[in-house]
C-alpha atoms as a PDB file:
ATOM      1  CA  UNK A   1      -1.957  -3.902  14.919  1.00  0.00           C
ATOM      2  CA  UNK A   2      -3.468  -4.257  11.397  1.00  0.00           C
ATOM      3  CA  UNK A   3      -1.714  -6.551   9.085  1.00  0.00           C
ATOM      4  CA  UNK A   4      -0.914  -7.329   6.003  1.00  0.00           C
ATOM      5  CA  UNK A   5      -0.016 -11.205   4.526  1.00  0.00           C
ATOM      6  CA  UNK A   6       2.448 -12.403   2.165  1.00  0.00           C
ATOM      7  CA  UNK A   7       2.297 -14.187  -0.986  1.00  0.00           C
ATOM      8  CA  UNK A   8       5.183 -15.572  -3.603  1.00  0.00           C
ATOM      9  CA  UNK A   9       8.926 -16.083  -3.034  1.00  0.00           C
ATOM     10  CA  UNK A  10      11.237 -14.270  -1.350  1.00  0.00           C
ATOM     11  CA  UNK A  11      12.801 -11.350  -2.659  1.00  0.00           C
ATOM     12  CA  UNK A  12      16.037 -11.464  -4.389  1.00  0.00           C
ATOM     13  CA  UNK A  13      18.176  -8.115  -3.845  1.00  0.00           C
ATOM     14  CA  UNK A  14      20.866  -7.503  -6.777  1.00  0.00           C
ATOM     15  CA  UNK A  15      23.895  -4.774  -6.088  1.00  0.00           C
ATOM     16  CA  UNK A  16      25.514  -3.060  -3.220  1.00  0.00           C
ATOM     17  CA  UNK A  17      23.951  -1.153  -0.772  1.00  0.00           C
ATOM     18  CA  UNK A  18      25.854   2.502  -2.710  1.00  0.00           C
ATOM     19  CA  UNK A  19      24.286   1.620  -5.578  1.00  0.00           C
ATOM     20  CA  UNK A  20      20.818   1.030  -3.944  1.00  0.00           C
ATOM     21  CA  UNK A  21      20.970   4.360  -2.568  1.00  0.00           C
ATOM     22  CA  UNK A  22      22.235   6.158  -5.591  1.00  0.00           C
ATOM     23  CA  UNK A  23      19.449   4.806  -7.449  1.00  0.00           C
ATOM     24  CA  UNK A  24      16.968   5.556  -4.797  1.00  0.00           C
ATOM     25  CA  UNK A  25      18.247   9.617  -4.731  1.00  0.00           C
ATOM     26  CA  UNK A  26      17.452   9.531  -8.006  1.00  0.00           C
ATOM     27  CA  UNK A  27      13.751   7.993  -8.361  1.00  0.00           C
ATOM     28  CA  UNK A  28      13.460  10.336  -5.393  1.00  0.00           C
ATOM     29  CA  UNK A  29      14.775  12.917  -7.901  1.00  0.00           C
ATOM     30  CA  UNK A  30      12.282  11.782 -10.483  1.00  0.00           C
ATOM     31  CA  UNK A  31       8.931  11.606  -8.924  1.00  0.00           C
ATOM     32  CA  UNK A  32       9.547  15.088  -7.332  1.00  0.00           C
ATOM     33  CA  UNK A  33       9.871  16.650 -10.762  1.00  0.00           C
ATOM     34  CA  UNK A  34       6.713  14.553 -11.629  1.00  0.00           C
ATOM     35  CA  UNK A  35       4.484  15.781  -8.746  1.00  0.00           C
ATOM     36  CA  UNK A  36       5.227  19.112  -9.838  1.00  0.00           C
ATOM     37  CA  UNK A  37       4.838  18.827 -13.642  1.00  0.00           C
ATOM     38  CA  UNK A  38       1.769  20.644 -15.590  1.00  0.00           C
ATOM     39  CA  UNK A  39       0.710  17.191 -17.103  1.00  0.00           C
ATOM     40  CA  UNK A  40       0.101  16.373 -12.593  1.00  0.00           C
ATOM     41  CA  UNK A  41      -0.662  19.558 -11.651  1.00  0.00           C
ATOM     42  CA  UNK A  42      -3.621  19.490 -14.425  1.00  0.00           C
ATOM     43  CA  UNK A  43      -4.633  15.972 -12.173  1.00  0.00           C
ATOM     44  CA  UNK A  44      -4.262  17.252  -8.766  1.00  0.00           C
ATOM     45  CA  UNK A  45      -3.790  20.519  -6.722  1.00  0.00           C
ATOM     46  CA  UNK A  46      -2.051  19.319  -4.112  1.00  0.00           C
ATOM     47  CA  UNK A  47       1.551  20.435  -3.680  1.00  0.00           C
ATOM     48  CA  UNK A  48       4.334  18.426  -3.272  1.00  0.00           C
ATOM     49  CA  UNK A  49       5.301  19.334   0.492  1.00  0.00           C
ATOM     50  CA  UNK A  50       1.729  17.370   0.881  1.00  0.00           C
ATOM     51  CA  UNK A  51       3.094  14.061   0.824  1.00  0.00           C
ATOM     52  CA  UNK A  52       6.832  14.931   1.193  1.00  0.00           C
ATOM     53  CA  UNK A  53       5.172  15.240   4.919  1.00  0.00           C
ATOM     54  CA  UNK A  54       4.344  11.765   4.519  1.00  0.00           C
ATOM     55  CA  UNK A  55       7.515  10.394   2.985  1.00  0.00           C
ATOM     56  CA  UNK A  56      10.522  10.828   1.063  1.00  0.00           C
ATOM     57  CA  UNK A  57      10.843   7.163  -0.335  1.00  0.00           C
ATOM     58  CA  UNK A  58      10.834   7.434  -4.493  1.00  0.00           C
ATOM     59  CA  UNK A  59       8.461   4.588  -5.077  1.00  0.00           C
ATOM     60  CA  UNK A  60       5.783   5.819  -2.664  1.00  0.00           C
ATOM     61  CA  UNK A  61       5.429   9.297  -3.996  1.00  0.00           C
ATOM     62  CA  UNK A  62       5.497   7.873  -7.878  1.00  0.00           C
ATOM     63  CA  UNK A  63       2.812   5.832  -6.475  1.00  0.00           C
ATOM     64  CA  UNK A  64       1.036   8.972  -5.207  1.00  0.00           C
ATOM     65  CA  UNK A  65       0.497  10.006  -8.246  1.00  0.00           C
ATOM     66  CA  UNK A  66      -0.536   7.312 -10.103  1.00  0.00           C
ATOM     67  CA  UNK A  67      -3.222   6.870  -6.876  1.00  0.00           C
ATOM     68  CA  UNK A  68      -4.770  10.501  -7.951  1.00  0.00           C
ATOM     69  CA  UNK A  69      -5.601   9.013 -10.923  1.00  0.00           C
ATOM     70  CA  UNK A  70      -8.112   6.584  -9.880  1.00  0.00           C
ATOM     71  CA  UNK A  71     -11.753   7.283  -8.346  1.00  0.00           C
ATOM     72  CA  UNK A  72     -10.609   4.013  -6.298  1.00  0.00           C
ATOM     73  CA  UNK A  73      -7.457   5.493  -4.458  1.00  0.00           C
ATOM     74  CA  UNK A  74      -8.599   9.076  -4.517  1.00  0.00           C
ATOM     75  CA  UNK A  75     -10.195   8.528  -1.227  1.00  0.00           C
ATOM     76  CA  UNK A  76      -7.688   6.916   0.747  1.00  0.00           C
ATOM     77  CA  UNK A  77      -5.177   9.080  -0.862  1.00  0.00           C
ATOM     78  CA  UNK A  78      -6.634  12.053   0.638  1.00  0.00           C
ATOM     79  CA  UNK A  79      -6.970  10.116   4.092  1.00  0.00           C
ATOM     80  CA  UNK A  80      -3.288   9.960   3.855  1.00  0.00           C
ATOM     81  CA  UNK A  81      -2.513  13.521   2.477  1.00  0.00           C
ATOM     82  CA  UNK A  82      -4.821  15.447   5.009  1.00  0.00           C
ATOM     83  CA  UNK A  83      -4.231  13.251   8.501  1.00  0.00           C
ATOM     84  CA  UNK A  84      -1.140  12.878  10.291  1.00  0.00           C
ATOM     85  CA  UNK A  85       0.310  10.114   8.172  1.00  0.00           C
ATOM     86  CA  UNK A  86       3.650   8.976   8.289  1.00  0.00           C
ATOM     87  CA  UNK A  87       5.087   6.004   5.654  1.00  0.00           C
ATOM     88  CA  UNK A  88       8.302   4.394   5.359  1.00  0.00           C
ATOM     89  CA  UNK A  89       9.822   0.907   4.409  1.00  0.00           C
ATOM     90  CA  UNK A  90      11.002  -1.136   7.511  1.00  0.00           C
ATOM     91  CA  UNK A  91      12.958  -4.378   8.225  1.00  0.00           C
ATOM     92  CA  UNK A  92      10.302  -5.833   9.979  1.00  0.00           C
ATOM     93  CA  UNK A  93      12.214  -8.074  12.054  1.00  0.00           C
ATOM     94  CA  UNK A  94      13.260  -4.696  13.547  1.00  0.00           C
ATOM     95  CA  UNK A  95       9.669  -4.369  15.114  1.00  0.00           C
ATOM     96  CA  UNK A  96       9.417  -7.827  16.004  1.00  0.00           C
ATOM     97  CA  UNK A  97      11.270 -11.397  14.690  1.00  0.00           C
ATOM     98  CA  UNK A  98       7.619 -12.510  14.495  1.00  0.00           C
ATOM     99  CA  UNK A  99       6.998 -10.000  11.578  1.00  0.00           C
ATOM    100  CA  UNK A 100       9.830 -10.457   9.261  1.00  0.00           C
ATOM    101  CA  UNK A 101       7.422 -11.794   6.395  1.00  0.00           C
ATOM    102  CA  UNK A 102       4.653  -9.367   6.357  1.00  0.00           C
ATOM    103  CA  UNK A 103       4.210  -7.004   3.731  1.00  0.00           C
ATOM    104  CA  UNK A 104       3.085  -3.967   5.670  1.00  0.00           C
ATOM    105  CA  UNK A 105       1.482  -2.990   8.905  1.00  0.00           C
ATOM    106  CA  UNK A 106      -0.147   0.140  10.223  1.00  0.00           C
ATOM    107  CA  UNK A 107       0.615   0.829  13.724  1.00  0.00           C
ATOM    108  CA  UNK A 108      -1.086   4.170  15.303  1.00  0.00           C
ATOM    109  CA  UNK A 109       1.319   6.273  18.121  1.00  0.00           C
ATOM    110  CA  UNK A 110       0.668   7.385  21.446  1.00  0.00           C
ATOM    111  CA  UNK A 111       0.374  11.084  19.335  1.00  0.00           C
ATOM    112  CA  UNK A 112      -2.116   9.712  17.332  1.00  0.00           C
ATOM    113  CA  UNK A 113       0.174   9.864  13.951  1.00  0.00           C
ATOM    114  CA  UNK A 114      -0.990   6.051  12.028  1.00  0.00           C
ATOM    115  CA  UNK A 115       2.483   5.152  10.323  1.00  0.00           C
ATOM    116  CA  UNK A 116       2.464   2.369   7.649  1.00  0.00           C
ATOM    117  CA  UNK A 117       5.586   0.506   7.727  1.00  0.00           C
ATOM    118  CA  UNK A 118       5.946  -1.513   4.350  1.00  0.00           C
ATOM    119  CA  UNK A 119       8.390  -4.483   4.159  1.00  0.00           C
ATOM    120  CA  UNK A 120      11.956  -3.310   3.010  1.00  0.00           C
ATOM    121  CA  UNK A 121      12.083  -6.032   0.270  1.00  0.00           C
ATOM    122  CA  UNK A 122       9.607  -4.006  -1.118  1.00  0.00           C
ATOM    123  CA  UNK A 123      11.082  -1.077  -2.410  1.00  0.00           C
ATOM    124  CA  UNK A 124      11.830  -1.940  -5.902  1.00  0.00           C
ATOM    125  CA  UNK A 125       8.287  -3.189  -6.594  1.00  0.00           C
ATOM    126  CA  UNK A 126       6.465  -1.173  -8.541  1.00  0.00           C
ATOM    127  CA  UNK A 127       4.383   1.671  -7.800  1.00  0.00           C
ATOM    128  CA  UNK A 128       1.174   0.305  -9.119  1.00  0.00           C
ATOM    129  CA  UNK A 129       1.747  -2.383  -6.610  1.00  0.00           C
ATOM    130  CA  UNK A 130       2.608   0.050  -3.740  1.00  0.00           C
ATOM    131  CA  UNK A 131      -0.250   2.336  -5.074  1.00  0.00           C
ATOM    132  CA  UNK A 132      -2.712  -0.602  -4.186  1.00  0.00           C
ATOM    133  CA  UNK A 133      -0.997  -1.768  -0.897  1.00  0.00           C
ATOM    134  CA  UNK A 134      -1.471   1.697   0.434  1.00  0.00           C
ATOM    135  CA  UNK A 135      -4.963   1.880   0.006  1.00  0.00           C
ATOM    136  CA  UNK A 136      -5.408  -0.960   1.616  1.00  0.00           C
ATOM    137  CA  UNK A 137      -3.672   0.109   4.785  1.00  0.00           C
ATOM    138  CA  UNK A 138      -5.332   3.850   4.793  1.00  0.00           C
ATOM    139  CA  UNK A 139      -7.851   2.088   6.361  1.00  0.00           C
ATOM    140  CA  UNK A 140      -6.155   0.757   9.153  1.00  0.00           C
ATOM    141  CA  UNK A 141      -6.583   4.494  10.547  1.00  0.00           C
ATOM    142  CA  UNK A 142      -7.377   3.678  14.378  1.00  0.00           C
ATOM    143  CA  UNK A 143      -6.121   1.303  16.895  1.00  0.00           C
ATOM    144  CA  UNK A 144      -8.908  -1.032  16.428  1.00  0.00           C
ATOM    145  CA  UNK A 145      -9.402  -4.102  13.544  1.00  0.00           C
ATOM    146  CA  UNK A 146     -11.760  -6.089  12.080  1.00  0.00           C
ATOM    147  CA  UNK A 147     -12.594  -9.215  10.303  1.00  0.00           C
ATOM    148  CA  UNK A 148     -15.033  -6.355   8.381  1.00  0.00           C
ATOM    149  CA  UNK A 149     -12.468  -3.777   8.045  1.00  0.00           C
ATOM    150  CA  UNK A 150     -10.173  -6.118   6.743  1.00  0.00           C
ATOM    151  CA  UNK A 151     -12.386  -7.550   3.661  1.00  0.00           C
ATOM    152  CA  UNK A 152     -13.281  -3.989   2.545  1.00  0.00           C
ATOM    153  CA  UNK A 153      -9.208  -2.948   3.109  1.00  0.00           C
ATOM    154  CA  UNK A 154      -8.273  -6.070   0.778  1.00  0.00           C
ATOM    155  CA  UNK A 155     -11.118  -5.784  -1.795  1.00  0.00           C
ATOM    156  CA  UNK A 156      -9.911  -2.009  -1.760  1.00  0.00           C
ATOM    157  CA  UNK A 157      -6.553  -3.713  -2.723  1.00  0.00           C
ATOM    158  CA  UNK A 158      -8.230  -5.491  -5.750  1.00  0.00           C
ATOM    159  CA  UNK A 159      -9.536  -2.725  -7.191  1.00  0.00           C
ATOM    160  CA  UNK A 160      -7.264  -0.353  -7.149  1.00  0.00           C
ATOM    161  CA  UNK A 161      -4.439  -3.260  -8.514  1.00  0.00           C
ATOM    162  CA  UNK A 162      -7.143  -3.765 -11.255  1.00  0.00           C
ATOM    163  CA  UNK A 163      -7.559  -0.359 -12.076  1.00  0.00           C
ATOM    164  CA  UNK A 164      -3.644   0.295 -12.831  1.00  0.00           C
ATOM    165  CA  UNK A 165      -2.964  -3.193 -14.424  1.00  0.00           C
ATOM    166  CA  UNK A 166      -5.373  -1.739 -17.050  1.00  0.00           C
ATOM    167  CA  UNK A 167      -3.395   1.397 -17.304  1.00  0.00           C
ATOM    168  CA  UNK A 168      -0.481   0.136 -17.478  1.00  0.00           C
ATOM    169  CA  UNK A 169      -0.727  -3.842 -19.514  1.00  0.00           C
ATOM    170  CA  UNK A 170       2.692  -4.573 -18.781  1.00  0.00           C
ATOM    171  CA  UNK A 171       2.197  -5.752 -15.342  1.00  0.00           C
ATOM    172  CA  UNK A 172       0.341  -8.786 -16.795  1.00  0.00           C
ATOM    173  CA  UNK A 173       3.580  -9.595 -18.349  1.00  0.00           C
ATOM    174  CA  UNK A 174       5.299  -9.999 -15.360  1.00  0.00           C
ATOM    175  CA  UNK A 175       6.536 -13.807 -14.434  1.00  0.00           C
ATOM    176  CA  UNK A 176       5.156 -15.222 -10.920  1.00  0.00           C
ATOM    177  CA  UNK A 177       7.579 -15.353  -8.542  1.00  0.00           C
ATOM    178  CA  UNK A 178      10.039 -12.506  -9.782  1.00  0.00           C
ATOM    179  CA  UNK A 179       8.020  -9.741  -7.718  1.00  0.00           C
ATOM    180  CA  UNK A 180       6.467 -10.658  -4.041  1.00  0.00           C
ATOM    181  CA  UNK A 181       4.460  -7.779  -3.749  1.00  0.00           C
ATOM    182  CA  UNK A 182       3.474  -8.262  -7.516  1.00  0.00           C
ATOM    183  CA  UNK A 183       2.443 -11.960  -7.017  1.00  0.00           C
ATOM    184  CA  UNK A 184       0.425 -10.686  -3.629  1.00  0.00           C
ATOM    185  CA  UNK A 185      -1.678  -7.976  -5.675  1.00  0.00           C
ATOM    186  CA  UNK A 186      -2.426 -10.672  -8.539  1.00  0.00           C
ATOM    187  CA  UNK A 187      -3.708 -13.165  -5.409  1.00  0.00           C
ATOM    188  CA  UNK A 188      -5.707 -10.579  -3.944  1.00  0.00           C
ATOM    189  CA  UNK A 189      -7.549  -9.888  -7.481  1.00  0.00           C
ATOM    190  CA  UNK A 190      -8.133 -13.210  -8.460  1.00  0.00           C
ATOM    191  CA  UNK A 191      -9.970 -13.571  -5.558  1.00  0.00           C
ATOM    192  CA  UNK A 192     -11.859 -10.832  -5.945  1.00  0.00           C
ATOM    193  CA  UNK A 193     -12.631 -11.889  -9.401  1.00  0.00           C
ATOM    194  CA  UNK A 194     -13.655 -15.720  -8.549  1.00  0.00           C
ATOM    195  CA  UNK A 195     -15.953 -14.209  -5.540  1.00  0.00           C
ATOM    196  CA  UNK A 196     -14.308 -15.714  -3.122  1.00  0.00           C
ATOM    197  CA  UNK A 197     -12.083 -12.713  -1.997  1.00  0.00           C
ATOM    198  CA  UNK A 198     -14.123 -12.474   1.674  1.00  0.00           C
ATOM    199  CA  UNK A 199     -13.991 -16.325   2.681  1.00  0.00           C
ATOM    200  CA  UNK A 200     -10.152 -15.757   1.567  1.00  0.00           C
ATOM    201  CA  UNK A 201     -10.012 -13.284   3.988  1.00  0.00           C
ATOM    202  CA  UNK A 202     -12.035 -14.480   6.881  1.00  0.00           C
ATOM    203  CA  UNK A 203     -10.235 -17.793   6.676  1.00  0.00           C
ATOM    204  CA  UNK A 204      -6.310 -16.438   6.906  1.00  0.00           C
ATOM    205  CA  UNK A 205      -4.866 -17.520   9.789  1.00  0.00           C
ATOM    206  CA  UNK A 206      -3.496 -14.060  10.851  1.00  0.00           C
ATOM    207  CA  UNK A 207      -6.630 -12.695  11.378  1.00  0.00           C
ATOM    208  CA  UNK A 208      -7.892 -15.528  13.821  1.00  0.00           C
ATOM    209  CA  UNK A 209      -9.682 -13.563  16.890  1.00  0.00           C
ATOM    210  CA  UNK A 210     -10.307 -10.545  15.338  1.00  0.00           C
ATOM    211  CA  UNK A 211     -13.908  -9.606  15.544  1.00  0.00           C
ATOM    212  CA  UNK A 212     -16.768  -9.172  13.018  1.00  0.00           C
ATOM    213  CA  UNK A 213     -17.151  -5.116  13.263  1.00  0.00           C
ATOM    214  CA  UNK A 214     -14.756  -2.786  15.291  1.00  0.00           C
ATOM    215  CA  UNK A 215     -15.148   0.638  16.985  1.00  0.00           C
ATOM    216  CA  UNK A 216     -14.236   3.242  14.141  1.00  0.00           C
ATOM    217  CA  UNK A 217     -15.015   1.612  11.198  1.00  0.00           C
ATOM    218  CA  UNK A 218     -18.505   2.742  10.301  1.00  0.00           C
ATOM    219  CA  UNK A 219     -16.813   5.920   9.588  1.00  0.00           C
ATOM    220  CA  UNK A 220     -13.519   4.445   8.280  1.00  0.00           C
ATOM    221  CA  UNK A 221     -15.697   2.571   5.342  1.00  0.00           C
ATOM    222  CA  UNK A 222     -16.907   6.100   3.735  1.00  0.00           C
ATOM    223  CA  UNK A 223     -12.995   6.135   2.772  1.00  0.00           C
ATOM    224  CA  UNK A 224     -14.398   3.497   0.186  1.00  0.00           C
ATOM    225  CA  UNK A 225     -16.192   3.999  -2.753  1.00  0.00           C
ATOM    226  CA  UNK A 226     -19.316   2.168  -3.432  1.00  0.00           C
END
């Protein structure tokens, strides 16, 4: 299994679970009309019952399309869009007690299909944040990890996070600590930007055991872009 770790406080959920689910119907609502729009459609040709295939959550298809956007996510975006790709948010203790803290984990069936489960308290992040998770975990693509696979997966993370805090400058405004995922995606970058991003990564606990280079991945890294 191919796993993601946490950083920043827990998540703090506000309203009822109706109101949650109104609200998600209509983001749902939202990024459908967006997919199909002339300003996307001028960005992308793929149609909408691409990644409906892959998902109905809200959050993940607005992050969709702000992936298309970027030379960084295109990639891993297709990897998702063309290959039997499933992606949903998850109480993780549901899969295991052990796993009610991590962010997201890619888990491939006996069909074949990798699913990306993404932690529940996740949902209302935003899609920038999602957006870089996910390319991330498009790697994750086979049953087989890697302290190798996991470096370029997380300095994937980086970039892509980078890339949309620059489009969008009002995620630097954000206050530590409000937003887990948020506070995990400006880790992962600083990092990245101090150098140190692989040594981070080959020294977190959760990836003790895992080999240097795994079955797969020579072909898995052409997902990346140079």
């Amino acid at each position: 299994m191919m796993i993601s770790m946490r950083f920043g406080s827990r998540c703090i959920y506000y309203g009822s679970y109706g109101i949650h689910a109104i609200l998600s119907s209509l983001l749902l609502l939202f990024a459908a009309i967006s997919l199909v729009s002339p300003v996307v459609q001028a960005e992308t040709q793929r149609p909408l019952a691409i990644y409906l295939r892959c998902t109905r959550e809200a959050g993940i298809l607005q992050a969709f399309r702000l992936m298309e956007s970027l030379p960084q996510a295109e990639s891993a975006l297709t990897w998702i869009a063309d290959k039997p790709v499933r992606i949903l948010f998850k109480d993780m203790k549901t899969l295991h007690k052990g796993l009610s803290q991590y962010d997201a984990l890619s888990w491939i069936s006996n069909q074949g299909e990798q699913v990306i489960f993404i932690n529940e308290k996740h949902r209302d992040a935003p899609p920038e944040a999602l957006a870089a998770m996910l390319a991330h975990e498009a790697l994750h693509n086979d049953g087989y990890n890697s302290l190798s696979e996991e470096v370029v997966g997380w300095r994937q993370e980086a970039d892509v996070w980078t890339a949309l805090k620059t489009k969008n400058p009002e995620l630097a405004h954000l206050p530590a600590g409000k937003i887990p995922l948020v506070d995990r995606e400006n880790r992962i970058a600083q990092e990245a930007q101090l150098g140190t991003l692989a040594s981070f990564v080959r020294n977190n606990a959760g990836y003790r055991g895992l080999p240097e280079s795994s079955p797969g991945f020579a072909s898995q890294a052409a997902l990346v872009q140079p």
